[in-house]
PDB file of N, CA and C in Angstrom:
ATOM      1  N   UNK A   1     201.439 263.826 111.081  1.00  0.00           N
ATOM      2  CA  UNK A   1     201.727 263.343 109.749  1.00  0.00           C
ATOM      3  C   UNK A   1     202.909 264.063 109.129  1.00  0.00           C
ATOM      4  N   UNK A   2     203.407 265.299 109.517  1.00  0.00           N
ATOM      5  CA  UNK A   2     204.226 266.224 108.595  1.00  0.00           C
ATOM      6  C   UNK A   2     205.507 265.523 109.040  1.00  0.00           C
ATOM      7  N   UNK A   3     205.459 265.672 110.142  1.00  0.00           N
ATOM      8  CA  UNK A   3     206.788 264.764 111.481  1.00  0.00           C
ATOM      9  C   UNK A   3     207.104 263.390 110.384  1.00  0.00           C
ATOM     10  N   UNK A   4     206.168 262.844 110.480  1.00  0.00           N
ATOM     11  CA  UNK A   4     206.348 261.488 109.529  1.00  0.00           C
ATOM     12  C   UNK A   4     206.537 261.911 108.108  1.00  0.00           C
ATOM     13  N   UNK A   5     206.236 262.534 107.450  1.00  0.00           N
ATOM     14  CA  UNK A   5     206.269 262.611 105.777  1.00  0.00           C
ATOM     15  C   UNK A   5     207.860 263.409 106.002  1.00  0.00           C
ATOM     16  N   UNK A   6     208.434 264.468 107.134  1.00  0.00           N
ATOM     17  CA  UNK A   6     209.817 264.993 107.290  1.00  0.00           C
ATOM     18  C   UNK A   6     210.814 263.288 107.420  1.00  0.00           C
ATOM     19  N   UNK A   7     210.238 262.999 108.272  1.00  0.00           N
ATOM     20  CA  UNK A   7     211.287 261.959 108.735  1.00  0.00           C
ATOM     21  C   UNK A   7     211.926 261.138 107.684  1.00  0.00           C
ATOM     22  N   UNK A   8     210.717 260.650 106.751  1.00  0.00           N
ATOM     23  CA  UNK A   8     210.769 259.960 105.678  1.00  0.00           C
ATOM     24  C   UNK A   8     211.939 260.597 104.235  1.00  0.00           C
ATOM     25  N   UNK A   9     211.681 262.052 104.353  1.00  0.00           N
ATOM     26  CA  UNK A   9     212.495 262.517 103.251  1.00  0.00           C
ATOM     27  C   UNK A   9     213.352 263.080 103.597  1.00  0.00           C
ATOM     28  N   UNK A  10     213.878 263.065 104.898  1.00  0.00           N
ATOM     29  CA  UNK A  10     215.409 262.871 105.709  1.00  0.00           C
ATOM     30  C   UNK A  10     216.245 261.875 105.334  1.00  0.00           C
ATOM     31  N   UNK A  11     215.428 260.708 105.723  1.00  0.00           N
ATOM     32  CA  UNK A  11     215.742 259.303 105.171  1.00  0.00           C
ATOM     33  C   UNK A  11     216.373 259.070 104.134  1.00  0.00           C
ATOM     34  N   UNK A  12     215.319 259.619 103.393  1.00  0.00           N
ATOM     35  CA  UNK A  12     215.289 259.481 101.348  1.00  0.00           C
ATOM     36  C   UNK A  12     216.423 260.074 101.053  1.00  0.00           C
ATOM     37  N   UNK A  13     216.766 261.432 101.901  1.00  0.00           N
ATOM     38  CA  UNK A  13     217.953 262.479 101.709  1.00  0.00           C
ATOM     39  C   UNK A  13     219.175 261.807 102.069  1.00  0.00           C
ATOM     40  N   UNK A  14     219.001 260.573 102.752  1.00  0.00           N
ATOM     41  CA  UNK A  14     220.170 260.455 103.380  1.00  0.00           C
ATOM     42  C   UNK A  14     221.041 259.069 102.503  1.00  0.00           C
ATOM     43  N   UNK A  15     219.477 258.189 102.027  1.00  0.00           N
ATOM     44  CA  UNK A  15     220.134 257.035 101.159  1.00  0.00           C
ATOM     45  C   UNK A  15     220.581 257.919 100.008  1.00  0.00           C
ATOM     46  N   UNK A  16     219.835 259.066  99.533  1.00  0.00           N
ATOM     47  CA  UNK A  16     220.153 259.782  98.137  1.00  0.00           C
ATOM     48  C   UNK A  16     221.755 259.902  98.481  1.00  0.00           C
ATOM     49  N   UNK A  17     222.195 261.150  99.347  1.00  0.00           N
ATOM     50  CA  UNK A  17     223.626 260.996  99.715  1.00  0.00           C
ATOM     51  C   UNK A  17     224.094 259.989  99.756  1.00  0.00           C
ATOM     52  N   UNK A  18     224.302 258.727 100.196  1.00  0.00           N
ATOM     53  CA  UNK A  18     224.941 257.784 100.437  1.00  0.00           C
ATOM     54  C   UNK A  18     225.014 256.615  99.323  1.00  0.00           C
ATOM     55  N   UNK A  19     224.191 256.986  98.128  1.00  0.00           N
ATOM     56  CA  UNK A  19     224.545 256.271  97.221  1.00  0.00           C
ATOM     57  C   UNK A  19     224.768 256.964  95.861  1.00  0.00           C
ATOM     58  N   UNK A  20     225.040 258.347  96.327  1.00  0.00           N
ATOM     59  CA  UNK A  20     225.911 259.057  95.262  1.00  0.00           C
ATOM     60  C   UNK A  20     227.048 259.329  95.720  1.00  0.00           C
ATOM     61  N   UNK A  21     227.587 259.004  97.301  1.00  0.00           N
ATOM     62  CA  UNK A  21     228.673 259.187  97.767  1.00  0.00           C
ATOM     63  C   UNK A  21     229.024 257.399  97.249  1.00  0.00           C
ATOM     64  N   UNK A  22     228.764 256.535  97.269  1.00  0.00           N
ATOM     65  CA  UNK A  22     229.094 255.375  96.542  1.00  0.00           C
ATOM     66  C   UNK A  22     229.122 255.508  95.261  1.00  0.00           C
ATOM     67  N   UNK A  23     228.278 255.816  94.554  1.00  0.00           N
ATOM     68  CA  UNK A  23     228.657 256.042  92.845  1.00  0.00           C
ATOM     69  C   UNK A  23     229.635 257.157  92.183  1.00  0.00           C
ATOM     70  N   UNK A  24     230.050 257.819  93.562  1.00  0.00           N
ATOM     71  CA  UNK A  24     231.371 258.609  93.590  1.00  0.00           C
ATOM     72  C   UNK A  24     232.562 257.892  93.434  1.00  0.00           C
ATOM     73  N   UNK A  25     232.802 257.096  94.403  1.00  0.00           N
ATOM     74  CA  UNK A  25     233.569 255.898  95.056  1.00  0.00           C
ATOM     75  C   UNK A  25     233.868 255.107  93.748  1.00  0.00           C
ATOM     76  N   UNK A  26     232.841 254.588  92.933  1.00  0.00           N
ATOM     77  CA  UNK A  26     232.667 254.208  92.566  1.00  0.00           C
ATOM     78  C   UNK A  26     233.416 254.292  90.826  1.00  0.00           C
ATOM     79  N   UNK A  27     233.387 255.556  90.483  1.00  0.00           N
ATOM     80  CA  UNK A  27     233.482 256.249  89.417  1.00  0.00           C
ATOM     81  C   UNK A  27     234.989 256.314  89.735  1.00  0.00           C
ATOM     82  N   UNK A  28     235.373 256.431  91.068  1.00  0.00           N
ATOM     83  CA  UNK A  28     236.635 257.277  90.930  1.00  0.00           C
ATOM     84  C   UNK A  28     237.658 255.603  90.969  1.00  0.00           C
ATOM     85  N   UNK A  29     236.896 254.376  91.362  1.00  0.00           N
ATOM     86  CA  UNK A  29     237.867 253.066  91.168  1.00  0.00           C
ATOM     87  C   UNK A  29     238.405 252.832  89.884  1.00  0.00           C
ATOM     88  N   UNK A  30     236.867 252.990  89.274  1.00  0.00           N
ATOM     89  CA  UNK A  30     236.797 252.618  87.459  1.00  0.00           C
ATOM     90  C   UNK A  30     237.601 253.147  86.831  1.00  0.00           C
ATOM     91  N   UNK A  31     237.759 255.019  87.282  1.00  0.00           N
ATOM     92  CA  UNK A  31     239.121 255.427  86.762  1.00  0.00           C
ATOM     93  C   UNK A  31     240.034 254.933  87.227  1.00  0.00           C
ATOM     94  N   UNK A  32     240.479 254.463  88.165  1.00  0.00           N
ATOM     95  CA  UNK A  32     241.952 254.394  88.754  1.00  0.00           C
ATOM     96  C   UNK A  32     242.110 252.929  87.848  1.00  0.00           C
ATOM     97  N   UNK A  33     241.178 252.130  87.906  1.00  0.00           N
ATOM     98  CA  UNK A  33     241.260 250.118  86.931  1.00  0.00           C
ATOM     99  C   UNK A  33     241.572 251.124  85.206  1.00  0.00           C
ATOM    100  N   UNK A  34     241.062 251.922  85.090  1.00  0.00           N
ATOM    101  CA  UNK A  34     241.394 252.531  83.145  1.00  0.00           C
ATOM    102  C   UNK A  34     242.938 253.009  83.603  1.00  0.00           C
ATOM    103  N   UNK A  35     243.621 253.156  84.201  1.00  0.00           N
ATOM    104  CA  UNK A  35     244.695 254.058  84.322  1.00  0.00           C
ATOM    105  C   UNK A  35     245.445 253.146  84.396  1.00  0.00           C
ATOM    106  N   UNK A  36     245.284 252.214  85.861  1.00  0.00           N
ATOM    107  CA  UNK A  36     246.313 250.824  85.623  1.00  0.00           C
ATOM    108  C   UNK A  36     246.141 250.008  84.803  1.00  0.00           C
ATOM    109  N   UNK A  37     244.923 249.958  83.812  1.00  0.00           N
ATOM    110  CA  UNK A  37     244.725 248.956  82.646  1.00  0.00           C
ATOM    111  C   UNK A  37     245.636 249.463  81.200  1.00  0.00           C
ATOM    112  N   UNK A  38     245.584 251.011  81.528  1.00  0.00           N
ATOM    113  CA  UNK A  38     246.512 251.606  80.486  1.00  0.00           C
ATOM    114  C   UNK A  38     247.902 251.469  80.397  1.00  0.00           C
ATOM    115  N   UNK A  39     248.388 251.519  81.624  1.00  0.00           N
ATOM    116  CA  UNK A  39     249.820 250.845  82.550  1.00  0.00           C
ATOM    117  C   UNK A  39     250.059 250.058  82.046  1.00  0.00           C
ATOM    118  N   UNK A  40     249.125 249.034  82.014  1.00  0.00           N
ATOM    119  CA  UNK A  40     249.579 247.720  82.046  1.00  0.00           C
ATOM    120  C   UNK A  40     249.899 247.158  80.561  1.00  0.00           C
ATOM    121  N   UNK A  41     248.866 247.875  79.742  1.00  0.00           N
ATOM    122  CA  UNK A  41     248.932 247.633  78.116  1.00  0.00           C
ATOM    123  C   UNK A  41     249.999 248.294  77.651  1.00  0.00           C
ATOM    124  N   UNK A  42     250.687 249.402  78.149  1.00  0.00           N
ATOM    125  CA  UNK A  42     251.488 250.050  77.660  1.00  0.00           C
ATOM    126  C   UNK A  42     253.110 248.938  78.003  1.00  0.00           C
ATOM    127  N   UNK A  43     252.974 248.505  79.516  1.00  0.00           N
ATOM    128  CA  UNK A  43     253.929 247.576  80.096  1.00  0.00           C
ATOM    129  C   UNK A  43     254.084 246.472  79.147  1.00  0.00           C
ATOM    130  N   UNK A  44     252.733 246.085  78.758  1.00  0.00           N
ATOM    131  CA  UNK A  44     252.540 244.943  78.078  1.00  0.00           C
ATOM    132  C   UNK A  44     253.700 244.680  76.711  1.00  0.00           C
ATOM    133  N   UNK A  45     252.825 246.323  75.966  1.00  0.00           N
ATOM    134  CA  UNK A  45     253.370 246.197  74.554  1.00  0.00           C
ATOM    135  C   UNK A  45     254.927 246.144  74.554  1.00  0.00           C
ATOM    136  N   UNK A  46     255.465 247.137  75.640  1.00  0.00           N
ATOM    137  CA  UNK A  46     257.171 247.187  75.512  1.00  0.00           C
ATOM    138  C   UNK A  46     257.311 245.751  75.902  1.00  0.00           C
ATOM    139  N   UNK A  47     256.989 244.850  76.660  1.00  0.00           N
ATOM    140  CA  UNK A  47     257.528 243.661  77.348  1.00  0.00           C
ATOM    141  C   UNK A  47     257.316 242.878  75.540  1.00  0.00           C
ATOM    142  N   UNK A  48     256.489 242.946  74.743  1.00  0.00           N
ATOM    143  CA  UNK A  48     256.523 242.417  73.422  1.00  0.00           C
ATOM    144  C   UNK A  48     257.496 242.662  72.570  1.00  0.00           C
ATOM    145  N   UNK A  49     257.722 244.064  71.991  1.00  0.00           N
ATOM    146  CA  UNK A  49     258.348 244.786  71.708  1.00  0.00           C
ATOM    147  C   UNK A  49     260.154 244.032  72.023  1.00  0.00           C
ATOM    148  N   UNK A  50     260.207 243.787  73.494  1.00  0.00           N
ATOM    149  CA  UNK A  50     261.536 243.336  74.012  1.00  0.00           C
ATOM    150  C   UNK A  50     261.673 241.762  73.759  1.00  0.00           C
ATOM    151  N   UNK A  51     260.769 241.540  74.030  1.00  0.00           N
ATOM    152  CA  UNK A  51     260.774 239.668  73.265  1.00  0.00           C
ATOM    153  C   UNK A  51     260.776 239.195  71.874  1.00  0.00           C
ATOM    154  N   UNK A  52     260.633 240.782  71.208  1.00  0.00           N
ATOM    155  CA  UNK A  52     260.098 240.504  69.321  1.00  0.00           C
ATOM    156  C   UNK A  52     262.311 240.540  69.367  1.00  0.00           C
ATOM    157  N   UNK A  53     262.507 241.847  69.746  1.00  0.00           N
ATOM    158  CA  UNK A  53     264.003 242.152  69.657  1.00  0.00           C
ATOM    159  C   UNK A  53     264.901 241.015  69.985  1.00  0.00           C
ATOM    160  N   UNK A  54     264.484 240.243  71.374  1.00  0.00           N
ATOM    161  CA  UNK A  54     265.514 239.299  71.769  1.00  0.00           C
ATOM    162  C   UNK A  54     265.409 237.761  70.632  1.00  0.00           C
ATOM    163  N   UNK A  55     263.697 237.597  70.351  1.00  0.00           N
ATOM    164  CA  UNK A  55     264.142 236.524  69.583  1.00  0.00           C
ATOM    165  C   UNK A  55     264.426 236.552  67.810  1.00  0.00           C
ATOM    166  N   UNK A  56     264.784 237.714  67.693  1.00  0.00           N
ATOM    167  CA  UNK A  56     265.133 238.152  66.732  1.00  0.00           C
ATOM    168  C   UNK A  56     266.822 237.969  66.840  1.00  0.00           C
ATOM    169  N   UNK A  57     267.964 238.616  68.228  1.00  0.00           N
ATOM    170  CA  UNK A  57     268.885 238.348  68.300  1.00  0.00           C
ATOM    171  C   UNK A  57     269.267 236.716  68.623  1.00  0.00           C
ATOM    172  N   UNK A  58     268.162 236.102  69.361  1.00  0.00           N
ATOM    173  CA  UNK A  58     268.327 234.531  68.677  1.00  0.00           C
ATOM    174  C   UNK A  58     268.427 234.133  67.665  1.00  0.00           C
ATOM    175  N   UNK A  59     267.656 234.299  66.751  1.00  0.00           N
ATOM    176  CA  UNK A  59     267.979 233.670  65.777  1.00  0.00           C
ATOM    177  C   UNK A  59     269.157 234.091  65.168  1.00  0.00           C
ATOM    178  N   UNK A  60     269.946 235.527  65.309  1.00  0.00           N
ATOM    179  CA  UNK A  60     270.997 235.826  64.646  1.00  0.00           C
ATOM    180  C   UNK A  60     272.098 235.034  65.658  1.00  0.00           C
ATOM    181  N   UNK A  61     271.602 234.649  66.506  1.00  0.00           N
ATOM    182  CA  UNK A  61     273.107 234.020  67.098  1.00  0.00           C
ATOM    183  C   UNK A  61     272.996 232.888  66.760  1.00  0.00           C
ATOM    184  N   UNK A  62     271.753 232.066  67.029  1.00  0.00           N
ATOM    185  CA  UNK A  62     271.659 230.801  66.179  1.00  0.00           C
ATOM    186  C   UNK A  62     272.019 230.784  64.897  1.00  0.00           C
ATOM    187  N   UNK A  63     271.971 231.865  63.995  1.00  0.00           N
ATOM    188  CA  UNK A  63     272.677 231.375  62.536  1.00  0.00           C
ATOM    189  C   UNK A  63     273.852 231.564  62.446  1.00  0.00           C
ATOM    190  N   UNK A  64     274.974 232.128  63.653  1.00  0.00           N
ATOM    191  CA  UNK A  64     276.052 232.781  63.759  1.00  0.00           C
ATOM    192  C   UNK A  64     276.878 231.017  64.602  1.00  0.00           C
ATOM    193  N   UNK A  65     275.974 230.856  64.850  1.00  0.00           N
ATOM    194  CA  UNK A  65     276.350 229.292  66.022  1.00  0.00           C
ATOM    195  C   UNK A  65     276.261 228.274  64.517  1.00  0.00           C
ATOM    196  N   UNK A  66     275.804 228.655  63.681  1.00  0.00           N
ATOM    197  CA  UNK A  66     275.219 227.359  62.629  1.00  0.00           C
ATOM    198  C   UNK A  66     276.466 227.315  62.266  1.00  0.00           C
ATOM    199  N   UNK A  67     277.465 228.926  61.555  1.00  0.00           N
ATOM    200  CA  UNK A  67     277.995 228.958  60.534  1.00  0.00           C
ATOM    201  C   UNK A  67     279.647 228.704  61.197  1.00  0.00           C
ATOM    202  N   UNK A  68     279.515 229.056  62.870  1.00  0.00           N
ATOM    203  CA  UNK A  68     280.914 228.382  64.104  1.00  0.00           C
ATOM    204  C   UNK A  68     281.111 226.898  63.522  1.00  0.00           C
ATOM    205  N   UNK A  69     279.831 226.268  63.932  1.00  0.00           N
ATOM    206  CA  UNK A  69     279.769 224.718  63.625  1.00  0.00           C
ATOM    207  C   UNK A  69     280.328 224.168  62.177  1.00  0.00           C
ATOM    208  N   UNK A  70     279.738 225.420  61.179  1.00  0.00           N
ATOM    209  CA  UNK A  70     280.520 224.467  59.732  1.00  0.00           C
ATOM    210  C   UNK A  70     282.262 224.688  59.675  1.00  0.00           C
ATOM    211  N   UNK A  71     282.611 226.102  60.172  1.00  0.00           N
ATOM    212  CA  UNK A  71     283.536 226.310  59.989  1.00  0.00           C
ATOM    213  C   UNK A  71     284.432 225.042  60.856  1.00  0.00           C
ATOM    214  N   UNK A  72     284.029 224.893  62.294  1.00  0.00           N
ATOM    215  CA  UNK A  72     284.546 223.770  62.772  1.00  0.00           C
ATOM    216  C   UNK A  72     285.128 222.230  62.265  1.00  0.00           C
ATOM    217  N   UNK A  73     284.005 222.256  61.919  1.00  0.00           N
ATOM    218  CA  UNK A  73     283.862 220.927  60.921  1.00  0.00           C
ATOM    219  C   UNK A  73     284.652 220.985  59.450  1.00  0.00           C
ATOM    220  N   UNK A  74     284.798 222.071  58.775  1.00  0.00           N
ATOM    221  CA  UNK A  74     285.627 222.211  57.775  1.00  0.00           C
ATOM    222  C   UNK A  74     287.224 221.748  58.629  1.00  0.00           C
ATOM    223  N   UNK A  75     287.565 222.606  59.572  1.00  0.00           N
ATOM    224  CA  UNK A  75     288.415 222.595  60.063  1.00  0.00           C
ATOM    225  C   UNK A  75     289.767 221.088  60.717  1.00  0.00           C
ATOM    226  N   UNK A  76     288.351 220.388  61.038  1.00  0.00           N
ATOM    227  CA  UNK A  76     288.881 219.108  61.538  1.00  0.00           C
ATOM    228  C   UNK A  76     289.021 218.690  60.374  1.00  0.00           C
ATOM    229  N   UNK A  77     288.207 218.667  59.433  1.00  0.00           N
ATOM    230  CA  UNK A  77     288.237 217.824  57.318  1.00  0.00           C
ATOM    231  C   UNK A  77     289.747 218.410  57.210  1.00  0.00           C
ATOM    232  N   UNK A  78     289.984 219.842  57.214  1.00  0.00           N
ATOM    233  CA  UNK A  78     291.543 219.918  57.090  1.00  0.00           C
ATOM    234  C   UNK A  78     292.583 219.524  57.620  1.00  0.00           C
ATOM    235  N   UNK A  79     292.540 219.325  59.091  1.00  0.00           N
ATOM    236  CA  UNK A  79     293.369 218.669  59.735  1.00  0.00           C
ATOM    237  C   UNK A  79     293.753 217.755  59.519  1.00  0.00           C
ATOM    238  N   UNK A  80     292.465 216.659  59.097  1.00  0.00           N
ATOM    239  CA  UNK A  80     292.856 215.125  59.197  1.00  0.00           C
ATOM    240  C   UNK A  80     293.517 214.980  57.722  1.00  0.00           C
ATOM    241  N   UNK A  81     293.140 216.023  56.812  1.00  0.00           N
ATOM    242  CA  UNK A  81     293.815 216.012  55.280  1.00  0.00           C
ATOM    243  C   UNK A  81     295.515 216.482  55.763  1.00  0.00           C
ATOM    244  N   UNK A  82     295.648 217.436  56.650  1.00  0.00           N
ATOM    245  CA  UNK A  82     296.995 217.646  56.750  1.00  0.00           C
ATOM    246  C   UNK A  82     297.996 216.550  57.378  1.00  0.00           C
ATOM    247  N   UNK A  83     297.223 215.869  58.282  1.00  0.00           N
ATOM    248  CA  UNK A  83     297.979 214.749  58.968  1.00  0.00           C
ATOM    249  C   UNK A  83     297.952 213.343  58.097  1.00  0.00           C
ATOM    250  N   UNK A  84     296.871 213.247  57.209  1.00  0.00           N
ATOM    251  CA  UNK A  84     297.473 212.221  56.375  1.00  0.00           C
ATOM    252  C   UNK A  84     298.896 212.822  55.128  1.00  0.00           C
ATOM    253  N   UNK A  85     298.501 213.985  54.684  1.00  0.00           N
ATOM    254  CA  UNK A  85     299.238 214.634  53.895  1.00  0.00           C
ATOM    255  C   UNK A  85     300.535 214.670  54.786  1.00  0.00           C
ATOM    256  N   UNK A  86     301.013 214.834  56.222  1.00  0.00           N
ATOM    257  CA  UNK A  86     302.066 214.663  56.846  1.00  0.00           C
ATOM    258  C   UNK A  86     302.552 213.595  56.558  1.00  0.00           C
ATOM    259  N   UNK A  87     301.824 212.815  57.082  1.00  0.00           N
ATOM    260  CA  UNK A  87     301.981 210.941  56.761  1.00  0.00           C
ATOM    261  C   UNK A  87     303.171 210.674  55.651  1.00  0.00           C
ATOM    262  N   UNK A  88     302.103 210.710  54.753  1.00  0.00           N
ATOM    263  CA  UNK A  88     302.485 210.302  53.060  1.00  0.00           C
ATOM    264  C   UNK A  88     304.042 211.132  52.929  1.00  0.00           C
ATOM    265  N   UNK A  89     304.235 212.534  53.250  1.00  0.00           N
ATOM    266  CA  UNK A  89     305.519 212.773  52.938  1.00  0.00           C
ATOM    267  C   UNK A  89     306.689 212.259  54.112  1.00  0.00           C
ATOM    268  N   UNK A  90     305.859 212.154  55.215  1.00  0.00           N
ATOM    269  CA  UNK A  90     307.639 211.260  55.942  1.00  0.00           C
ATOM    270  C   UNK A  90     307.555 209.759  54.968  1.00  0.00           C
ATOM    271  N   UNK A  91     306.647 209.386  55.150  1.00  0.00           N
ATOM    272  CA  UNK A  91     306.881 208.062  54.415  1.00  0.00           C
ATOM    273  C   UNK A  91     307.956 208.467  53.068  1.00  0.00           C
ATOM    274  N   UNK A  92     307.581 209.317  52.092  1.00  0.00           N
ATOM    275  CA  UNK A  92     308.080 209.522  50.786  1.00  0.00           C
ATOM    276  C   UNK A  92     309.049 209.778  51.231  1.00  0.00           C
ATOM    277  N   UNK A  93     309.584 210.334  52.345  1.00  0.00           N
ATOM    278  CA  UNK A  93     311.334 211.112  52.528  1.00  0.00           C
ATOM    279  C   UNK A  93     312.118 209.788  53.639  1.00  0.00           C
ATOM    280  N   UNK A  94     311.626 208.831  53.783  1.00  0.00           N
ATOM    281  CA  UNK A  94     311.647 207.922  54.135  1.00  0.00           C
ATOM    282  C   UNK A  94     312.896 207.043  52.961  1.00  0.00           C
ATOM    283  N   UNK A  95     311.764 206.826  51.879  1.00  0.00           N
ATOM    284  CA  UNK A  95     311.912 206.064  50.835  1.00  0.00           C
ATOM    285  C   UNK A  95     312.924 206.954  50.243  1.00  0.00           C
ATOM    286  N   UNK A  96     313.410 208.438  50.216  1.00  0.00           N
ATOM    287  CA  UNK A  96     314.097 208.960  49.215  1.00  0.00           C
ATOM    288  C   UNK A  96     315.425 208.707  49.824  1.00  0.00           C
ATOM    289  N   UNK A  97     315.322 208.909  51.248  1.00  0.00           N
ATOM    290  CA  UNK A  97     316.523 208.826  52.129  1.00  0.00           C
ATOM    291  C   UNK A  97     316.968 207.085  52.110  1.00  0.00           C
ATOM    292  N   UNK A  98     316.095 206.296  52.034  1.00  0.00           N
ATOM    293  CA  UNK A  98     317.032 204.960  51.980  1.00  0.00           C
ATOM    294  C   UNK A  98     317.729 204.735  50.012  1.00  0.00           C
ATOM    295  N   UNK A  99     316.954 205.392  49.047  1.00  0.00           N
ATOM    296  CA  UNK A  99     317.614 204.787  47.916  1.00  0.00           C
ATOM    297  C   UNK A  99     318.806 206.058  47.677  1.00  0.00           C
ATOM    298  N   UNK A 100     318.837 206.789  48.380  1.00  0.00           N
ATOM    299  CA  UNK A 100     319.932 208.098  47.705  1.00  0.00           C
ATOM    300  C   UNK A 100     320.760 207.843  48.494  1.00  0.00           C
ATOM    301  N   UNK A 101     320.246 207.200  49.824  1.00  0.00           N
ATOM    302  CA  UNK A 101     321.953 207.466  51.320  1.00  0.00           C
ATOM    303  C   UNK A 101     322.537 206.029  50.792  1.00  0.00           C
ATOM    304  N   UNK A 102     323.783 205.637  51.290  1.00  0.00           N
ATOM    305  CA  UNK A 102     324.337 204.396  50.635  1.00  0.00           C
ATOM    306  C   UNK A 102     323.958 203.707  52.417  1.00  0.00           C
ATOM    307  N   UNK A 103     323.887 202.055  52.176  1.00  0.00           N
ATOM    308  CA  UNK A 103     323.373 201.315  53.321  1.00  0.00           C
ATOM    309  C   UNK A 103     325.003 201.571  54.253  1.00  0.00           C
ATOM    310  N   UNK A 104     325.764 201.869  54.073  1.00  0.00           N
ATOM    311  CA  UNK A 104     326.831 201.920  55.247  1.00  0.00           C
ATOM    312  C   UNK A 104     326.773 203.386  55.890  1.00  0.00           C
ATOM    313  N   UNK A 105     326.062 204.573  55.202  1.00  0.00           N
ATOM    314  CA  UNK A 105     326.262 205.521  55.548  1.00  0.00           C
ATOM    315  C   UNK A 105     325.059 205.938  56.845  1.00  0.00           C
ATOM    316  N   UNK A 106     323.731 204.775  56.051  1.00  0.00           N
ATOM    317  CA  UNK A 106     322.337 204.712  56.982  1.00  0.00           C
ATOM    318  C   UNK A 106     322.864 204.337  58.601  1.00  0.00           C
ATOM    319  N   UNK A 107     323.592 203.238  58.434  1.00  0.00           N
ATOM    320  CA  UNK A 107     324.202 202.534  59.345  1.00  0.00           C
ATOM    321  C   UNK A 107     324.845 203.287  60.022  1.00  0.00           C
ATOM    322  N   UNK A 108     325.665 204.358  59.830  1.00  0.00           N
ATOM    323  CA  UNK A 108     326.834 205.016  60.622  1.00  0.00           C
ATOM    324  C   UNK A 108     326.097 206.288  61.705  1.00  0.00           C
ATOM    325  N   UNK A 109     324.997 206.658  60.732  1.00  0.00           N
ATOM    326  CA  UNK A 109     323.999 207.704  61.526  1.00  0.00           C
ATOM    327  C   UNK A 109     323.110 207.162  62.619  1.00  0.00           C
ATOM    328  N   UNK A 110     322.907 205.671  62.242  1.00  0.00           N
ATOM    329  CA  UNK A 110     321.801 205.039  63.306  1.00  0.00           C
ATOM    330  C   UNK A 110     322.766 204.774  64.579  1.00  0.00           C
TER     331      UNK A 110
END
């Protein structure tokens, strides 16, 4: 019987070891998942942090692109004011040059 009641708490000794050598194992994963979970939140927040910054410089280029576009557009409004404003004065120097030049003198230049 002793043979048997030894054998038994050999046994017992041996699952005892082997499932505190697992809840070793065990303990030491859980830390390593808190360490890369900390990693990762920390990775996380800067990767936010860098997307709060960039769409923040969007929108400043988008309002920087808004204010390209008006200036553009002002730009052509002036143009087409300068090229009619061209217009109107050849025409006017047109008209000044035929009543001031005498018609034989128009004639001699053409």
């Amino acid at each position: 019987k002793l043979e048997g009641q030894g054998s038994e708490q050999f046994s017992a000794v041996g699952r005892l070891t082997a499932t505190e050598s697992v809840a070793e194992d065990l303990q030491r994963r859980v830390a390593d998942l808190e360490r890369v979970s900390q990693e990762a939140a920390v990775g996380l927040q800067a990767a936010n942090e860098l997307a709060g910054s960039q769409a923040e410089s969007l929108l400043g280029l988008e309002g920087q692109l808004t204010k390209l576009r008006h200036s553009c557009e002002d730009v052509k409004i002036r143009r087409q004011a300068l090229e009619a404003a061209h217009g109107e004065t050849v025409k006017s120097l047109s008209h000044v040059v035929e009543f001031t030049m005498p018609a034989a003198a128009r004639q001699a230049d053409a």
